[in-house]
C-alpha atoms as a PDB file:
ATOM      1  CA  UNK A   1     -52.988   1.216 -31.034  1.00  0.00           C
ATOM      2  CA  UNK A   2     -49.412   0.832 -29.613  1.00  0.00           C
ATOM      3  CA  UNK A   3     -46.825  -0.279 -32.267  1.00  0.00           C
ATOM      4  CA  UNK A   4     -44.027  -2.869 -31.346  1.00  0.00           C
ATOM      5  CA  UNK A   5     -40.681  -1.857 -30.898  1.00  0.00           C
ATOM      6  CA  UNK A   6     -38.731  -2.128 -33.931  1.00  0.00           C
ATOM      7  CA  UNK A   7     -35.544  -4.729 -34.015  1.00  0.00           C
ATOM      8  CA  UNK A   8     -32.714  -2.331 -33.390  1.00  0.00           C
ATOM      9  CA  UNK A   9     -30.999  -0.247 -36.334  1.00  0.00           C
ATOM     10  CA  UNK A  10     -27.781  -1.353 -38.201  1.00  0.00           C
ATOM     11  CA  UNK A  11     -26.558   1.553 -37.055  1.00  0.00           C
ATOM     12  CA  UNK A  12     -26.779   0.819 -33.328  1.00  0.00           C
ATOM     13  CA  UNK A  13     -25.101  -2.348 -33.465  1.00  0.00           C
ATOM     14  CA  UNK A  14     -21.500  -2.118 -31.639  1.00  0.00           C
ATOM     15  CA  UNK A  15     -18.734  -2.313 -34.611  1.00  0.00           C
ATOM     16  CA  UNK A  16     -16.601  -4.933 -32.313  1.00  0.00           C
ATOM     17  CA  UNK A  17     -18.569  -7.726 -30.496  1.00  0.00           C
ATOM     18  CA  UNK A  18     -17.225  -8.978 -27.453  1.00  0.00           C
ATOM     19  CA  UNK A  19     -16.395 -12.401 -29.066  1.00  0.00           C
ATOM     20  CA  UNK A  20     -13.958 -11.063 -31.642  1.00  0.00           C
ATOM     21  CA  UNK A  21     -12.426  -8.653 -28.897  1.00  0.00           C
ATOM     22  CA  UNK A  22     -11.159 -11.932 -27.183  1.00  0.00           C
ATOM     23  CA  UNK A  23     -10.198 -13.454 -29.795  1.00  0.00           C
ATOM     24  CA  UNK A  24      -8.413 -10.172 -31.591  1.00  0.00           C
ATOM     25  CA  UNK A  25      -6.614  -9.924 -27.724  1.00  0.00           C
ATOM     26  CA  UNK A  26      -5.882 -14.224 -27.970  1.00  0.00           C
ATOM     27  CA  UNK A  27      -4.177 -13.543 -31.083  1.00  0.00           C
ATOM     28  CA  UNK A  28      -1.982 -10.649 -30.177  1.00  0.00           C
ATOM     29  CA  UNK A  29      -1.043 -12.475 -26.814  1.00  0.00           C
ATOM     30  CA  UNK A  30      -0.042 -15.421 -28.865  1.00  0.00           C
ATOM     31  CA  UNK A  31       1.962 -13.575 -31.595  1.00  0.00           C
ATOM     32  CA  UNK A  32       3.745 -11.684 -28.394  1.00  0.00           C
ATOM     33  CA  UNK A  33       4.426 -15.349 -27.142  1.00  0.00           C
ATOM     34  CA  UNK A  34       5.758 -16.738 -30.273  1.00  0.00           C
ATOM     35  CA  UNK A  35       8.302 -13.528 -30.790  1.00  0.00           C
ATOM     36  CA  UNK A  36       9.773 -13.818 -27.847  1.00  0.00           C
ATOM     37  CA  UNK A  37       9.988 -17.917 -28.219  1.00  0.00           C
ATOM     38  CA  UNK A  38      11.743 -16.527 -31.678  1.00  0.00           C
ATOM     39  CA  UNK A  39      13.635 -14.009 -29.751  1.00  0.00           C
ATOM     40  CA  UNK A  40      15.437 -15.976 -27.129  1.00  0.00           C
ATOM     41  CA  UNK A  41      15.803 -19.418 -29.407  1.00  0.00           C
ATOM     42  CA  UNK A  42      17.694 -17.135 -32.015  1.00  0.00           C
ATOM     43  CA  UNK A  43      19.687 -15.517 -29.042  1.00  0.00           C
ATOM     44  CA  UNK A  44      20.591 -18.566 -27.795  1.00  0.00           C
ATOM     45  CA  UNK A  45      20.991 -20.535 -31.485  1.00  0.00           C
ATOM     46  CA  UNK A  46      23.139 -17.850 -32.336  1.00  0.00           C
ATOM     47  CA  UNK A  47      25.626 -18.338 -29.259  1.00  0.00           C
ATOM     48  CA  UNK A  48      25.278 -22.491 -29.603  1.00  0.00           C
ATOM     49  CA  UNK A  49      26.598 -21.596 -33.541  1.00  0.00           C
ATOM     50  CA  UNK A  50      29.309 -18.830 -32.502  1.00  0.00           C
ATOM     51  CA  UNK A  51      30.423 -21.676 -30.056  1.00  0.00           C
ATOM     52  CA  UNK A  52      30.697 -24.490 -32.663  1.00  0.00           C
ATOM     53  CA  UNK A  53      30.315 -27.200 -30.159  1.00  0.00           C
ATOM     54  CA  UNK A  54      32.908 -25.559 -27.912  1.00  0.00           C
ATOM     55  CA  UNK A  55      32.671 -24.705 -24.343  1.00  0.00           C
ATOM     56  CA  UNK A  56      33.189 -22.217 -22.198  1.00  0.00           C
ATOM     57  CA  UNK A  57      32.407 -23.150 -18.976  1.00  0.00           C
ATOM     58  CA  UNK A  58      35.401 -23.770 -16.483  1.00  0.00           C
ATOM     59  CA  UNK A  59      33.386 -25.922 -13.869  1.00  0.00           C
ATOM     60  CA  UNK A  60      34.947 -29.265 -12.765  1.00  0.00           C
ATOM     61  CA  UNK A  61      34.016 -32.573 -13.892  1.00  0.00           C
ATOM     62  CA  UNK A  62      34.945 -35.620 -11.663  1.00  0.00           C
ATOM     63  CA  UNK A  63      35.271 -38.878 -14.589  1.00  0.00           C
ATOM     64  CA  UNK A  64      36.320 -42.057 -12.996  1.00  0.00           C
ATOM     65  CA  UNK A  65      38.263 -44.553 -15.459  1.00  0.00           C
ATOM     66  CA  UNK A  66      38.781 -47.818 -14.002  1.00  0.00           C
ATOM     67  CA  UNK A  67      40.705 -47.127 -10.359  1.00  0.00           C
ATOM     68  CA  UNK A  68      41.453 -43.490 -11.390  1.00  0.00           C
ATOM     69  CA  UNK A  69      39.546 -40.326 -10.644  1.00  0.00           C
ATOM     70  CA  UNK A  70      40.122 -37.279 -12.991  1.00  0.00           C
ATOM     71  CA  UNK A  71      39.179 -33.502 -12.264  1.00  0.00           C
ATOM     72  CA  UNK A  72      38.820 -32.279 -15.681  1.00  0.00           C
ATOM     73  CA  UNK A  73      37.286 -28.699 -16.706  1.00  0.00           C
ATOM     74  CA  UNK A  74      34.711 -28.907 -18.513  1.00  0.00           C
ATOM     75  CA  UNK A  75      36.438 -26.535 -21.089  1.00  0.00           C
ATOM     76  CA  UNK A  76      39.009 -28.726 -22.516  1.00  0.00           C
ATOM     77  CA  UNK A  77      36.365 -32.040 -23.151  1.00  0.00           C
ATOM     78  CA  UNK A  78      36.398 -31.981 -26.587  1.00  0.00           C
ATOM     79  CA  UNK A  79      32.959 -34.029 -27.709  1.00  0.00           C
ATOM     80  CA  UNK A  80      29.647 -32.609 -25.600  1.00  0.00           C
ATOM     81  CA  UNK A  81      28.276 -36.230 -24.926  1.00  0.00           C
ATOM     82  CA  UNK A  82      31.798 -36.781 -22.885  1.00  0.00           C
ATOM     83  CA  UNK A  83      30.979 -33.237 -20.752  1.00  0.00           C
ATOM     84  CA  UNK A  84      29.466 -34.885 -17.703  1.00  0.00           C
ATOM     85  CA  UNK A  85      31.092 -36.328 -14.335  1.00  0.00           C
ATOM     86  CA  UNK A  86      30.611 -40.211 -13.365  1.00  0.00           C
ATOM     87  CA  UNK A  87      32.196 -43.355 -15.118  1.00  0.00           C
ATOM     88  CA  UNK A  88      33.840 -43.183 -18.245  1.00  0.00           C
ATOM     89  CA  UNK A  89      35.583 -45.798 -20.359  1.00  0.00           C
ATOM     90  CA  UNK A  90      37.817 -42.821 -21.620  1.00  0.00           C
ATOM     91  CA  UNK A  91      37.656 -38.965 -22.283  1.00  0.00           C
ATOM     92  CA  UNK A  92      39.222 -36.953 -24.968  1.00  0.00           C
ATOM     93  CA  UNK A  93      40.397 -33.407 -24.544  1.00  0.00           C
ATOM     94  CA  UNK A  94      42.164 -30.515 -26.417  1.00  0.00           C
ATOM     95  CA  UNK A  95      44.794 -28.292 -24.925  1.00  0.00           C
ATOM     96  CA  UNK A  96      46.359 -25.014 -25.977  1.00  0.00           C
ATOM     97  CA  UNK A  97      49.911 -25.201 -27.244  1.00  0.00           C
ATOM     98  CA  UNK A  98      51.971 -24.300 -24.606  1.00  0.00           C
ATOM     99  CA  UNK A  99      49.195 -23.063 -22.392  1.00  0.00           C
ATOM    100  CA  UNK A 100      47.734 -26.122 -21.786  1.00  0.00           C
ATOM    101  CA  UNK A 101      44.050 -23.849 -20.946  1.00  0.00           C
ATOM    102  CA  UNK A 102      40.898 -25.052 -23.012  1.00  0.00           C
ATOM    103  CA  UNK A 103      38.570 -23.520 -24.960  1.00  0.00           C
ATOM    104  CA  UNK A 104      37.352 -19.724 -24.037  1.00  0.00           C
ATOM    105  CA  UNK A 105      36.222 -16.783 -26.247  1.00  0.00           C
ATOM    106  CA  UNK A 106      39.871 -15.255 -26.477  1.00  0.00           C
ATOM    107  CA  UNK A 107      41.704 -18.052 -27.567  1.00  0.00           C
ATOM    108  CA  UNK A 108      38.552 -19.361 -30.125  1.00  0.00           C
ATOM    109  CA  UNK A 109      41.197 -18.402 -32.834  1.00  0.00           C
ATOM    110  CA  UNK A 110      43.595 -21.428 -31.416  1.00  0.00           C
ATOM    111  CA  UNK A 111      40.475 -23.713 -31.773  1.00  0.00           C
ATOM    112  CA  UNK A 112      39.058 -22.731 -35.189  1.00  0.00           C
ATOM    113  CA  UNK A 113      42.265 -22.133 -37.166  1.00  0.00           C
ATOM    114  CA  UNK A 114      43.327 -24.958 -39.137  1.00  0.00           C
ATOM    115  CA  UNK A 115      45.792 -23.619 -40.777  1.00  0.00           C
ATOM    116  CA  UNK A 116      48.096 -23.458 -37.651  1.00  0.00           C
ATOM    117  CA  UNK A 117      48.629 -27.053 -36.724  1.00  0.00           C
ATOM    118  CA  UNK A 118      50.439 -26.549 -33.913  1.00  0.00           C
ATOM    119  CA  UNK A 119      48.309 -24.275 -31.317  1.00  0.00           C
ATOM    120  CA  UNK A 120      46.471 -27.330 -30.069  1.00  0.00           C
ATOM    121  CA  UNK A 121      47.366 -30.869 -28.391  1.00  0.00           C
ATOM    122  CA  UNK A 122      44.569 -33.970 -28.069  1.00  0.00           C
ATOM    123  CA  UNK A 123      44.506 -35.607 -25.512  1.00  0.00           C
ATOM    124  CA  UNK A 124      42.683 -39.445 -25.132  1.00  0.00           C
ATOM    125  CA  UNK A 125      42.640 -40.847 -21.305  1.00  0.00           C
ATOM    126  CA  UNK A 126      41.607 -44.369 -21.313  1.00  0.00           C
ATOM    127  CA  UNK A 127      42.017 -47.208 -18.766  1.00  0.00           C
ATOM    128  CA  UNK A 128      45.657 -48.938 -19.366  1.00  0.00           C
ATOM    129  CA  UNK A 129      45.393 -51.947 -22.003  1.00  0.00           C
ATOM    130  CA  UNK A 130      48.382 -52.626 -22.445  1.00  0.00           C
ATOM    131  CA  UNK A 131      51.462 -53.682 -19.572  1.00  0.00           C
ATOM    132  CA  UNK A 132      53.829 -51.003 -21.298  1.00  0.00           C
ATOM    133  CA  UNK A 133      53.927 -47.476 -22.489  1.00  0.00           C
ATOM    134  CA  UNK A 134      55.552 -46.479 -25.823  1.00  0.00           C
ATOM    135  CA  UNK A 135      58.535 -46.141 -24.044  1.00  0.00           C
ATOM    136  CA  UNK A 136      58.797 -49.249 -22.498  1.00  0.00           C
ATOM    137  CA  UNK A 137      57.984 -51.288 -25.760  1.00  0.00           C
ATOM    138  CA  UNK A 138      60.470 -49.371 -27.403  1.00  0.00           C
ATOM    139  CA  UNK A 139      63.105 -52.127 -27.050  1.00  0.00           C
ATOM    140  CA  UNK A 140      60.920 -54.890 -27.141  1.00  0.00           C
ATOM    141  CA  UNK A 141      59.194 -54.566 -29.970  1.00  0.00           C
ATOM    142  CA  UNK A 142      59.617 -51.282 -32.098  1.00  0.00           C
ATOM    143  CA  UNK A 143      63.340 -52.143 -32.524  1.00  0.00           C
ATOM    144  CA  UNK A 144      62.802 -55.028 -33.799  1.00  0.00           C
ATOM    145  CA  UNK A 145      60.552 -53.477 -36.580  1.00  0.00           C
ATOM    146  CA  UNK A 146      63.408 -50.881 -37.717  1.00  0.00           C
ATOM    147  CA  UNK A 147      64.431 -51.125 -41.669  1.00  0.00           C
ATOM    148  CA  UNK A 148      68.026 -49.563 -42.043  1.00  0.00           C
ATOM    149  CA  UNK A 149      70.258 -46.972 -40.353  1.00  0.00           C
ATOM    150  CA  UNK A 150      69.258 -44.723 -37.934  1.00  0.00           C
ATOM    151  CA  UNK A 151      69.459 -40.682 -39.070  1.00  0.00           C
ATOM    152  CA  UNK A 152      69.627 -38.070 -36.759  1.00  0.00           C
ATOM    153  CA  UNK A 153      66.755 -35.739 -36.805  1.00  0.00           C
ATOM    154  CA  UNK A 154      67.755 -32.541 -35.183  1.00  0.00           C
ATOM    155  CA  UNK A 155      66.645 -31.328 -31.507  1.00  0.00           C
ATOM    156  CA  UNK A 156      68.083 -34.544 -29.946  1.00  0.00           C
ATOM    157  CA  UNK A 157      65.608 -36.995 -31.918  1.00  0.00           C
ATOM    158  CA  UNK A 158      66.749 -39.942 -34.246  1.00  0.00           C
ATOM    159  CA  UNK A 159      64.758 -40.785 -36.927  1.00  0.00           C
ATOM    160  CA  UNK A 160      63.945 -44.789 -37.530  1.00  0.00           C
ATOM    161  CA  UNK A 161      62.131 -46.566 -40.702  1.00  0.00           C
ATOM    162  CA  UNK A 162      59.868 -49.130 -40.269  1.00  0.00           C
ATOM    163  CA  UNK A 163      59.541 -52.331 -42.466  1.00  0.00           C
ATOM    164  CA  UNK A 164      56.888 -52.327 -44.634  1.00  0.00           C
ATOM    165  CA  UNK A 165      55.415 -55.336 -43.160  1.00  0.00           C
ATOM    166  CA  UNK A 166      55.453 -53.699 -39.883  1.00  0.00           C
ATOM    167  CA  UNK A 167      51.750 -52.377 -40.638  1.00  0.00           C
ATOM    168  CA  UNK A 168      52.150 -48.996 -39.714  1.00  0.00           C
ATOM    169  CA  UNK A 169      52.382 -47.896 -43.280  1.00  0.00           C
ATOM    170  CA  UNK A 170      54.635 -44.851 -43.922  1.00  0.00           C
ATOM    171  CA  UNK A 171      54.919 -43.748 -40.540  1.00  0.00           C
ATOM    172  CA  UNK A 172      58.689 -43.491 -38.620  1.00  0.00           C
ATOM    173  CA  UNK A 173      59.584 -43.906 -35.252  1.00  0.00           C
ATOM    174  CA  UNK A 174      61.646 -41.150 -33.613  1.00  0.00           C
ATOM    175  CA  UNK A 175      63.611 -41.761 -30.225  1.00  0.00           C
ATOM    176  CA  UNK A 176      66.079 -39.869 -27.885  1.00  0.00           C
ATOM    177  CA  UNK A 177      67.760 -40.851 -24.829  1.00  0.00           C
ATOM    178  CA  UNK A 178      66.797 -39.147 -21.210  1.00  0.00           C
ATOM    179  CA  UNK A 179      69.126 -39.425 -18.519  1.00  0.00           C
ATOM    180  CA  UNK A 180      67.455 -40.867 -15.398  1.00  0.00           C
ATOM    181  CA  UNK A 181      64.228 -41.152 -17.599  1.00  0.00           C
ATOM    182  CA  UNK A 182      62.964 -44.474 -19.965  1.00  0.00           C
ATOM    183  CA  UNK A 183      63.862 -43.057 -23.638  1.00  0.00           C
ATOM    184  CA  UNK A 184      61.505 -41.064 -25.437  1.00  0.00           C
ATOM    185  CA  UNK A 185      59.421 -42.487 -28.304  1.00  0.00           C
ATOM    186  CA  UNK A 186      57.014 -41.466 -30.854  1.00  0.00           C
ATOM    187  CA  UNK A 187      55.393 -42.063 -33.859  1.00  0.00           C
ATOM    188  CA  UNK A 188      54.952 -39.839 -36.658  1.00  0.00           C
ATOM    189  CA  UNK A 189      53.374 -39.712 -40.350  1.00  0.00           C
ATOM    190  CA  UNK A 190      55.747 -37.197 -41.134  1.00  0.00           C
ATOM    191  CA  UNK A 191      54.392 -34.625 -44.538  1.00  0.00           C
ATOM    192  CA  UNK A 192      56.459 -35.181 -47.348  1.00  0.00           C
ATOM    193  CA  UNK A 193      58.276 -32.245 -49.212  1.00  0.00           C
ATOM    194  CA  UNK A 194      55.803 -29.704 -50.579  1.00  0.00           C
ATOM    195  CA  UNK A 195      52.866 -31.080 -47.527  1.00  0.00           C
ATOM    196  CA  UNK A 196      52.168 -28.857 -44.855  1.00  0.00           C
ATOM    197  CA  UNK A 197      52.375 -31.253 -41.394  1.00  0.00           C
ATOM    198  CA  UNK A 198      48.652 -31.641 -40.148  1.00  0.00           C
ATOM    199  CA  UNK A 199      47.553 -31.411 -36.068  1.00  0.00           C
ATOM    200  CA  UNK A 200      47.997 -34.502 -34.664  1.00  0.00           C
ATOM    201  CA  UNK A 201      50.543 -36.533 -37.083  1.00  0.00           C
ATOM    202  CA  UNK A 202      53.282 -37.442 -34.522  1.00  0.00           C
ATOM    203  CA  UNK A 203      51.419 -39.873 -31.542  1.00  0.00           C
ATOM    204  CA  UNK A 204      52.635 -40.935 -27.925  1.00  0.00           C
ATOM    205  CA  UNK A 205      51.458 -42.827 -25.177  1.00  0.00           C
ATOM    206  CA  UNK A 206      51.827 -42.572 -21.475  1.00  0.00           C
ATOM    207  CA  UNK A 207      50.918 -44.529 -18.689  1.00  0.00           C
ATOM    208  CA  UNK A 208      49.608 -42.235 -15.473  1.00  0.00           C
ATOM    209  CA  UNK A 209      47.784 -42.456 -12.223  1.00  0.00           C
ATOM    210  CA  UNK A 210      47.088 -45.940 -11.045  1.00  0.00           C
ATOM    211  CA  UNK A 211      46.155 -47.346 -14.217  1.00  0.00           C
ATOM    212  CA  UNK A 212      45.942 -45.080 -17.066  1.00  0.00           C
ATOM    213  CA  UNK A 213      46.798 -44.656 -20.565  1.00  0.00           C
ATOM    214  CA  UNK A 214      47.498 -41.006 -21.906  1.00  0.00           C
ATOM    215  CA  UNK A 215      48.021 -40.977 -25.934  1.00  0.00           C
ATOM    216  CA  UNK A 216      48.680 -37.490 -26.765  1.00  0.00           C
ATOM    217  CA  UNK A 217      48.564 -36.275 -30.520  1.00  0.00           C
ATOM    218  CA  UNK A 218      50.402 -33.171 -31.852  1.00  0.00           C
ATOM    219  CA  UNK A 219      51.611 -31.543 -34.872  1.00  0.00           C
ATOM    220  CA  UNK A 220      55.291 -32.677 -36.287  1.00  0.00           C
ATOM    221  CA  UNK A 221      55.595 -28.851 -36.651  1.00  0.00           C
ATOM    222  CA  UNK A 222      56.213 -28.822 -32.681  1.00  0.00           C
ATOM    223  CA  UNK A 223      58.584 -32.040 -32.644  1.00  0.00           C
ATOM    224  CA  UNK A 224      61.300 -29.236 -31.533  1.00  0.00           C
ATOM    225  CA  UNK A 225      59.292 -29.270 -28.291  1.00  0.00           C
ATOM    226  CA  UNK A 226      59.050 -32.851 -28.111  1.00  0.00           C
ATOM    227  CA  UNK A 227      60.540 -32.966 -24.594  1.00  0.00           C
ATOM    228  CA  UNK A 228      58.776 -29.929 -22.881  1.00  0.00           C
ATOM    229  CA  UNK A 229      55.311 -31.242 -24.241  1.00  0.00           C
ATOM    230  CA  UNK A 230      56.048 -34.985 -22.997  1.00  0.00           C
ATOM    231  CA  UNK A 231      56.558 -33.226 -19.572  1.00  0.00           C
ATOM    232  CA  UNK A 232      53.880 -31.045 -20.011  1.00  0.00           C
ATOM    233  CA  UNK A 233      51.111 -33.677 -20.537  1.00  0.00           C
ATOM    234  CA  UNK A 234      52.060 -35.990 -17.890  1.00  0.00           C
ATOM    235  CA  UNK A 235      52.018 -33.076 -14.955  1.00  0.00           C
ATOM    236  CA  UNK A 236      48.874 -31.871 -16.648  1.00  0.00           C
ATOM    237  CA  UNK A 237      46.811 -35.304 -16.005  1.00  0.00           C
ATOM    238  CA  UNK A 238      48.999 -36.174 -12.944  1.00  0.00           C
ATOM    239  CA  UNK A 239      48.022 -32.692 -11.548  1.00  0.00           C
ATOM    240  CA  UNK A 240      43.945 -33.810 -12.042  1.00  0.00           C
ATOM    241  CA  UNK A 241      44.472 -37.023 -10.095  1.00  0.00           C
ATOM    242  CA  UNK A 242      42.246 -37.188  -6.968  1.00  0.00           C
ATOM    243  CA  UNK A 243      45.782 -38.375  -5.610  1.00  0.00           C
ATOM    244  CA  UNK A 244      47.293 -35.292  -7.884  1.00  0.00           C
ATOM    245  CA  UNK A 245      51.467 -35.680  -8.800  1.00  0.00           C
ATOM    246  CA  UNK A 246      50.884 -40.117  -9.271  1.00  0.00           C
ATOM    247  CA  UNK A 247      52.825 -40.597 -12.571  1.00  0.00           C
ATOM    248  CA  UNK A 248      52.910 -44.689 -12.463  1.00  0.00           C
ATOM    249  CA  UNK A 249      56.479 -46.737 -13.423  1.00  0.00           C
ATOM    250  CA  UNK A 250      56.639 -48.413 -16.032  1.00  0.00           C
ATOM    251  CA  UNK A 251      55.010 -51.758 -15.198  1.00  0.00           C
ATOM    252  CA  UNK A 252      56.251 -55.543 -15.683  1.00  0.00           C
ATOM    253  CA  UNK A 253      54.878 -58.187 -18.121  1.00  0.00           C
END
């Protein structure tokens, strides 16, 4: 009588199935997935930190404010959501002090160091609001806000004080004359004795182009410069004009 095959021994059973193969190879292929996902996110976290919200790139927006078109590199828009060409109601920027370049890894220290003041200027390009610069409201209005004796302030400036009802607090008004040129005017909150002057304490505006407004903020610390940087802004943003070297007179009432 023939006996019946016996089931087959323990022994010859294969020690890896063909089921957990796949899955051992779906697991490794997933882990090799997920470190590079790691690998590259961290690569490109870690340059999106070491850039702080800065930017390198030098390409050319084109940001149209009201009748004015502006070629700006992309390098010296200071806020990311404002790093885009089309319409704008305004766009702020940040200059090197006196290189006028934007942000790039060799000057991150002008950027990142707060405790030198003056290596930057701020820019804020808006469309015109107002039917006269700081300049041309200087006689109109600002003098008639001035609280005692004018004092010289060195470098050509003198130094006015405003009332206290004039609601600009402590800040002063500084002024010197131009030949051939409106007068120059600017405001300051100027650090008292013992206060170290902070980045953008002394304020100007400009009108440019067809119908811009310019306000420019800088450290007191560089009110020596006061006429170079006045000069220096307005051929900057005249320059970037689709109609480039359009600095606007100073319009009527």
């Amino acid at each position: 009588m023939t006996r019946r095959a016996s089931a087959p021994q323990q022994e010859d059973l294969p020690l890896i199935s063909d089921r957990l193969l796949l899955r051992l190879t779906l697991i490794t292929a997933l882990l090799v997935l997920i470190t590079l996902a790691i690998s590259i996110g961290g690569r490109w976290l870690g340059q999106h930190m070491a850039l702080g919200g800065h930017s390198e790139s030098g390409a050319m927006l084109a940001v149209t404010i009201g009748e004015d078109t502006l070629q700006i590199p992309e390098n010296t828009v200071r806020f990311a959501e404002q790093r885009h060409s089309g319409p704008a109601e305004r766009i702020d920027l940040y200059l090197t002090w006196p290189g006028l370049t934007g942000y790039g890894h060799e000057r991150r220290g002008s950027f990142d160091n707060i405790d030198n003041p003056d290596l930057l200027l701020f820019l804020q390009i808006s469309q015109s609001t107002m039917s006269k610069d700081m300049s041309g409201r200087l006689e109109p209005i600002y003098t008639q806000l001035f609280d005692g004796p004018p004092a010289s302030f060195g470098n050509g400036l003198t130094l006015h004080h405003l009332r206290n009802t004039s609601g600009y607090g402590s800040e002063v008004l500084l002024t010197a004359e131009r030949p051939g040129q409106p007068p120059f005017a600017v405001r300051c909150l100027l650090p008292s004795a013992g206060e170290r002057a902070t980045s953008g304490d002394c304020q100007r505006d400009i009108h440019v182009g067809r119908d811009l407004t310019v306000l420019y903020r800088f450290s007191s610390s560089l009110l020596k410069d006061w006429n170079h940087i006045d000069a220096a802004v307005q051929s900057f943003v005249s320059a970037r004009l689709d109609a480039p070297g359009s600095i606007s007179a100073p319009k009527g009432d």
